[in-house]
Protein backbone atom coordinates (compact mmCIF):
# COMPACT_ATOMS: atom_id res chain seq x y z
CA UNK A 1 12.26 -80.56 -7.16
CA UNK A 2 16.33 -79.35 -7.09
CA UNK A 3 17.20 -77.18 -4.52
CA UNK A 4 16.91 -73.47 -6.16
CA UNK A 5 19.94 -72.58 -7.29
CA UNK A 6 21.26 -68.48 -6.91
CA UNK A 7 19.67 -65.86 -9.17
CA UNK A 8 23.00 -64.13 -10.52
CA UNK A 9 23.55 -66.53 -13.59
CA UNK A 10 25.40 -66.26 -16.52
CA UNK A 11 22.39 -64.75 -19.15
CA UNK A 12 22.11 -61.98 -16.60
CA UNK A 13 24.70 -60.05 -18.59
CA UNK A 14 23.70 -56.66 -19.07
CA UNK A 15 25.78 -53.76 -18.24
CA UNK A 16 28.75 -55.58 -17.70
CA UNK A 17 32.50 -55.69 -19.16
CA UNK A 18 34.50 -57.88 -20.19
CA UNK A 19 32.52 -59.97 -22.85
CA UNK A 20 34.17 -58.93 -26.22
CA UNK A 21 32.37 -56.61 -28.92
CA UNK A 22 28.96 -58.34 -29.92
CA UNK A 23 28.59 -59.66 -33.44
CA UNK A 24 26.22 -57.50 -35.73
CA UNK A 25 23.30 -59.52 -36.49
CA UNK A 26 22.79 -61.31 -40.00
CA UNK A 27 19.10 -60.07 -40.60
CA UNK A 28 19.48 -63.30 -43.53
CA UNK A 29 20.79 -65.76 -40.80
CA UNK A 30 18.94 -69.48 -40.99
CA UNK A 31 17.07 -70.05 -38.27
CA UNK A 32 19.32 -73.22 -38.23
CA UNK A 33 22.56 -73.42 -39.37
CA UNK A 34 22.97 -77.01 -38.96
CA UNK A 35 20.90 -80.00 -39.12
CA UNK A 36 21.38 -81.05 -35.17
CA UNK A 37 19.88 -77.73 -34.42
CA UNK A 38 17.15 -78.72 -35.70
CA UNK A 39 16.85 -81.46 -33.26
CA UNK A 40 17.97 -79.62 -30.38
CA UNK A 41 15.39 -77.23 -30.64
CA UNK A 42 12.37 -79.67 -30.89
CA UNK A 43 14.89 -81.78 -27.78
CA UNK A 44 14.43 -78.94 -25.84
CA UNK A 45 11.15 -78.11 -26.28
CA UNK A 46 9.93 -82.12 -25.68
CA UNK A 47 11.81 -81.85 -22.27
CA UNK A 48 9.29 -79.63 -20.60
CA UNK A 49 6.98 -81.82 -21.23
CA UNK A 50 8.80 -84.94 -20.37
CA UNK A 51 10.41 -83.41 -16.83
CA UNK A 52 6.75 -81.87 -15.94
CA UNK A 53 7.88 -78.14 -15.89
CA UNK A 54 7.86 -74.79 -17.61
CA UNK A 55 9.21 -72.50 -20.12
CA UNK A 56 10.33 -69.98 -16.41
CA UNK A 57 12.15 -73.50 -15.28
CA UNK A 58 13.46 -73.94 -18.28
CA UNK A 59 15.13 -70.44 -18.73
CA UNK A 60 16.47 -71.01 -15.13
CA UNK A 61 18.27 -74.16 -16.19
CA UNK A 62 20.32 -72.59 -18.64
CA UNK A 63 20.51 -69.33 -16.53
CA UNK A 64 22.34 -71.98 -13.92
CA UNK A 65 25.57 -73.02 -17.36
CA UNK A 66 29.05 -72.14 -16.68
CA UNK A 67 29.89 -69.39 -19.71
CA UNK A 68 31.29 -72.63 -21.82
CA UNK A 69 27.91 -74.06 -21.65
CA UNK A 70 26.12 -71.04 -22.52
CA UNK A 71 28.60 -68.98 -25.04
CA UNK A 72 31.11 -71.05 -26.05
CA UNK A 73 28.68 -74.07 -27.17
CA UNK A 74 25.96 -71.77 -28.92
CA UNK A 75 22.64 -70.78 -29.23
CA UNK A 76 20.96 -73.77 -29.42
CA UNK A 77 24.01 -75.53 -27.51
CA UNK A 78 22.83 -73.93 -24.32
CA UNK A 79 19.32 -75.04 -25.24
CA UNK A 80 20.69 -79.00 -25.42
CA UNK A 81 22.28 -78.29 -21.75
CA UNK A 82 19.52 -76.64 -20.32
CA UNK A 83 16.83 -79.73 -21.36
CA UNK A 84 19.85 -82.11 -19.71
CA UNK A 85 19.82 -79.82 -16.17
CA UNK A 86 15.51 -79.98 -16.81
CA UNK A 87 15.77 -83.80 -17.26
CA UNK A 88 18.02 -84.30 -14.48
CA UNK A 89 16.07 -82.29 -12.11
CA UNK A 90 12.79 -84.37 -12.47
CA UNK A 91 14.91 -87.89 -12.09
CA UNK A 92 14.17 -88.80 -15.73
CA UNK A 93 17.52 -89.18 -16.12
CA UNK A 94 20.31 -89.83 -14.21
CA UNK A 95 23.93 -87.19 -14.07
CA UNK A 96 26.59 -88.97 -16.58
CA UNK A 97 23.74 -90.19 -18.85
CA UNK A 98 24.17 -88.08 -21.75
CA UNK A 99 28.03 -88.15 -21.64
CA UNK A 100 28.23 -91.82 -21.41
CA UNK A 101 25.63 -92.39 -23.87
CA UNK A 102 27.51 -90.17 -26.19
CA UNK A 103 30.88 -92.16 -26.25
CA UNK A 104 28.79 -95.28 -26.48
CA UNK A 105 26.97 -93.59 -29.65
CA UNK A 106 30.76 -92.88 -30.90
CA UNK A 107 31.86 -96.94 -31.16
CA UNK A 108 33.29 -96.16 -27.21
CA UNK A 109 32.34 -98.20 -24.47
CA UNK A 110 30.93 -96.44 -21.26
CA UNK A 111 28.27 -98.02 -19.17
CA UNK A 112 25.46 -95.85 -18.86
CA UNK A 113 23.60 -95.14 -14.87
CA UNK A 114 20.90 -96.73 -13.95
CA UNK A 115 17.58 -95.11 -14.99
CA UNK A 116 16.22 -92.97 -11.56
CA UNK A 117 12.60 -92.80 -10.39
CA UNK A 118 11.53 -90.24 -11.91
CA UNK A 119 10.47 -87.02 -9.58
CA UNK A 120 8.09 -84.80 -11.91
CA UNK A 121 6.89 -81.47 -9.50
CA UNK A 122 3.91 -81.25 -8.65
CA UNK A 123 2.00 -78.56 -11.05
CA UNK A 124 -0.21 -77.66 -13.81
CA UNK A 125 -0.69 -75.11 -15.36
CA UNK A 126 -4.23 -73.18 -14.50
CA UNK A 127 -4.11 -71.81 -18.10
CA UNK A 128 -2.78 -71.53 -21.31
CA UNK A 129 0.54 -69.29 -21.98
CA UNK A 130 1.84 -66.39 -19.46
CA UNK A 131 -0.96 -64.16 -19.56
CA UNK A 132 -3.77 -64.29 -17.03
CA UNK A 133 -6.75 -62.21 -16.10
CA UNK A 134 -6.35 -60.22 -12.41
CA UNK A 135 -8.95 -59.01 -10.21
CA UNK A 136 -6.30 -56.96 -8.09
CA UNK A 137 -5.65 -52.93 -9.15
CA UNK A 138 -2.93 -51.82 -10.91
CA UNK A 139 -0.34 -50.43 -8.28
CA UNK A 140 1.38 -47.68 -10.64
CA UNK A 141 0.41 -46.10 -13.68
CA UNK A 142 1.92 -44.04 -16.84
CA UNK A 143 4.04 -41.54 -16.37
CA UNK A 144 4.87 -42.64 -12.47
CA UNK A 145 8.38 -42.88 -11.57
CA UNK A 146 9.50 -46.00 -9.86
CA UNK A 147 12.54 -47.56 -8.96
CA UNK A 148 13.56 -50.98 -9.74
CA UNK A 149 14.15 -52.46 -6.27
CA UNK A 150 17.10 -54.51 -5.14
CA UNK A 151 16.62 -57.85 -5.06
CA UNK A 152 18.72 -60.55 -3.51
CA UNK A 153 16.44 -63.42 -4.98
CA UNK A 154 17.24 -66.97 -4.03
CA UNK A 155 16.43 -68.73 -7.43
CA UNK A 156 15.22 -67.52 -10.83
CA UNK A 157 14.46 -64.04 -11.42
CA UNK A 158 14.03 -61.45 -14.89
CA UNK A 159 14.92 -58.52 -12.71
CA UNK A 160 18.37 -57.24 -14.46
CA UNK A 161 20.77 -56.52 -12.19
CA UNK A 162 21.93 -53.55 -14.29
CA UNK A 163 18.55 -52.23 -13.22
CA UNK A 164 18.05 -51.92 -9.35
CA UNK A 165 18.06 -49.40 -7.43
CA UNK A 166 17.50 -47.22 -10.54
CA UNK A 167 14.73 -45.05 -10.96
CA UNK A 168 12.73 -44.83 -14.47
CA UNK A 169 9.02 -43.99 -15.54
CA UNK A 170 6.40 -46.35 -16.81
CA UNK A 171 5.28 -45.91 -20.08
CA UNK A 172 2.80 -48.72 -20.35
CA UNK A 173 0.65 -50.72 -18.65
CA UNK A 174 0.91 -54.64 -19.59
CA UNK A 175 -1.73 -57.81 -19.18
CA UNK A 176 -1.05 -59.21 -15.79
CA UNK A 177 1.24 -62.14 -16.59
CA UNK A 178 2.74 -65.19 -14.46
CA UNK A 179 5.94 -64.46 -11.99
CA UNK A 180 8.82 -66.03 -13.49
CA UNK A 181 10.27 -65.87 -10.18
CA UNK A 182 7.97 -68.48 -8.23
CA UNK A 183 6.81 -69.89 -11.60
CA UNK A 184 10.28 -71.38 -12.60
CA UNK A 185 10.14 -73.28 -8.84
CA UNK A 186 6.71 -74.30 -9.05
CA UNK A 187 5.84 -72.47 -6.05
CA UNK A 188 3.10 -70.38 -7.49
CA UNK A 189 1.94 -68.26 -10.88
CA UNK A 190 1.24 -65.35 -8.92
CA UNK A 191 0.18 -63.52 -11.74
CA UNK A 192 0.61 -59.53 -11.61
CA UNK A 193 0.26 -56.75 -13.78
CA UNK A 194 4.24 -56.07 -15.91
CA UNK A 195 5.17 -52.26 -16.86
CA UNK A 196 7.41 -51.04 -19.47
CA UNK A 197 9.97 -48.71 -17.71
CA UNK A 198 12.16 -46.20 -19.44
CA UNK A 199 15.33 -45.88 -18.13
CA UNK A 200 17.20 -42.95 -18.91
CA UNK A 201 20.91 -44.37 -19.96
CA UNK A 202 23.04 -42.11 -17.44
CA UNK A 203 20.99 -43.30 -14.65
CA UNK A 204 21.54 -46.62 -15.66
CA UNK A 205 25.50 -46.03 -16.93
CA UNK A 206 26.34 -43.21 -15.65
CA UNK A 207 26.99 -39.69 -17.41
CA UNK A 208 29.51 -40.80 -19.88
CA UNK A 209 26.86 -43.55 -21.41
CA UNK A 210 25.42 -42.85 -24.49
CA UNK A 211 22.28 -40.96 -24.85
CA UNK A 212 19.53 -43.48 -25.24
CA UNK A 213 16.55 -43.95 -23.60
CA UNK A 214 16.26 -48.08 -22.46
CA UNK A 215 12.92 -49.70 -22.25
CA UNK A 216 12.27 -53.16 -20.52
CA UNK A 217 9.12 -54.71 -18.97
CA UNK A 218 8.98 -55.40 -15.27
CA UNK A 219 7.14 -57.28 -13.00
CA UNK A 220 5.07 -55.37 -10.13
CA UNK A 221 6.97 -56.67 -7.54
CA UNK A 222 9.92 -56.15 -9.48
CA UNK A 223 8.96 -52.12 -8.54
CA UNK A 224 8.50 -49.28 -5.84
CA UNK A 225 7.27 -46.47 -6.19
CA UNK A 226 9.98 -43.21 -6.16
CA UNK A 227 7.83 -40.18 -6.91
């Protein structure tokens, strides 16, 4: 497999400035606009299969798009890039394959790379889906505070930045479920048992946020205790 690339990519969002007022959902919106949606969606979803991986790896290879990638392109524009970076990292195809095949495709002439040996990682699943069954004890429980700890994570991770070092309480116990973090790399499932934390917003935002009160789930090593 690719060398892991750094956690801080562009999805990991939250919190911060700069990224224009957010459009106001279309509760009627398509679930595809366009007809080459369509096919990127079922693209994407064939190249997990085809590169050997995961849905964790495949989140980390769009978390790893420049914002044009990502934003400018499109929902399901990112999800075309990120099966490219998942094809590319298992050696089923080669960099500059997609670009030259598209001018070809156009009436252009580009000569396409030579196909690579392919480089699958070496996994399988050891079940169906995220969830898993865990002999080891829950280390926190309802109504505990904990704070989300600071994390300076070499490859993929869910922990939001706009989260650590913040304290919140859990308010429910999850199933144990895989660790996206060594999942995405194919390191291990490490399955653990996720929390929903509630965040107040000023300890998240600070005093002049809005009063809300933020939920998210978290992984258990995501947490530390901070009663």
């Amino acid at each position: 497999m690719t060398t892991v690339q750094p956690a801080s990519g562009i999805a990991d969002m939250g919190g911060d400035d700069g990224w224009g007022t957010a459009p106001r959902p279309d509760p009627q919106e398509p679930p595809f606009k366009e007809d080459w949606e369509k096919r990127a969606f079922a693209m994407a979803l064939l190249s997990m299969r085809l590169s050997g991986t995961n849905l964790d790896a495949f989140r980390h290879a769009m978390n790893r798009l420049d914002r044009a990638h990502y934003i400018d392109d499109g929902y399901y524009g990112r999800w075309l890039y990120g099966a490219e970076n998942l094809l590319m990292d298992s050696s089923i195809i080669a960099p500059g394959t997609v670009e030259a095949r598209a001018v070809n495709m156009s009436g252009g002439q580009a000569e396409e790379p030579a196909a690579p040996e392919p480089h699958k990682p070496d996994y399988a699943p050891t079940a169906a889906g995220s969830i898993r069954q865990i002999d080891a004890p829950q280390k926190f429980r309802v109504g505990q505070r904990v704070r989300a700890k600071t994390l300076k994570a070499p490859g993929h991770t869910r922990l939001q930045k706009y989260t650590q070092g913040h304290v919140g309480t859990v308010a429910i116990v999850e199933p144990a479920q895989v660790l996206p973090d060594t999942h995405a790399h194919f390191i291990a499932e490490n399955a653990q048992w996720v929390y929903t934390v509630a965040f107040d917003s000023h300890e998240l935002f600070g005093p002049d946020a809005e009063k809300f009160t933020l939920n998210t789930d978290m992984y258990e090593d995501y947490l530390e205790d901070a009663s």
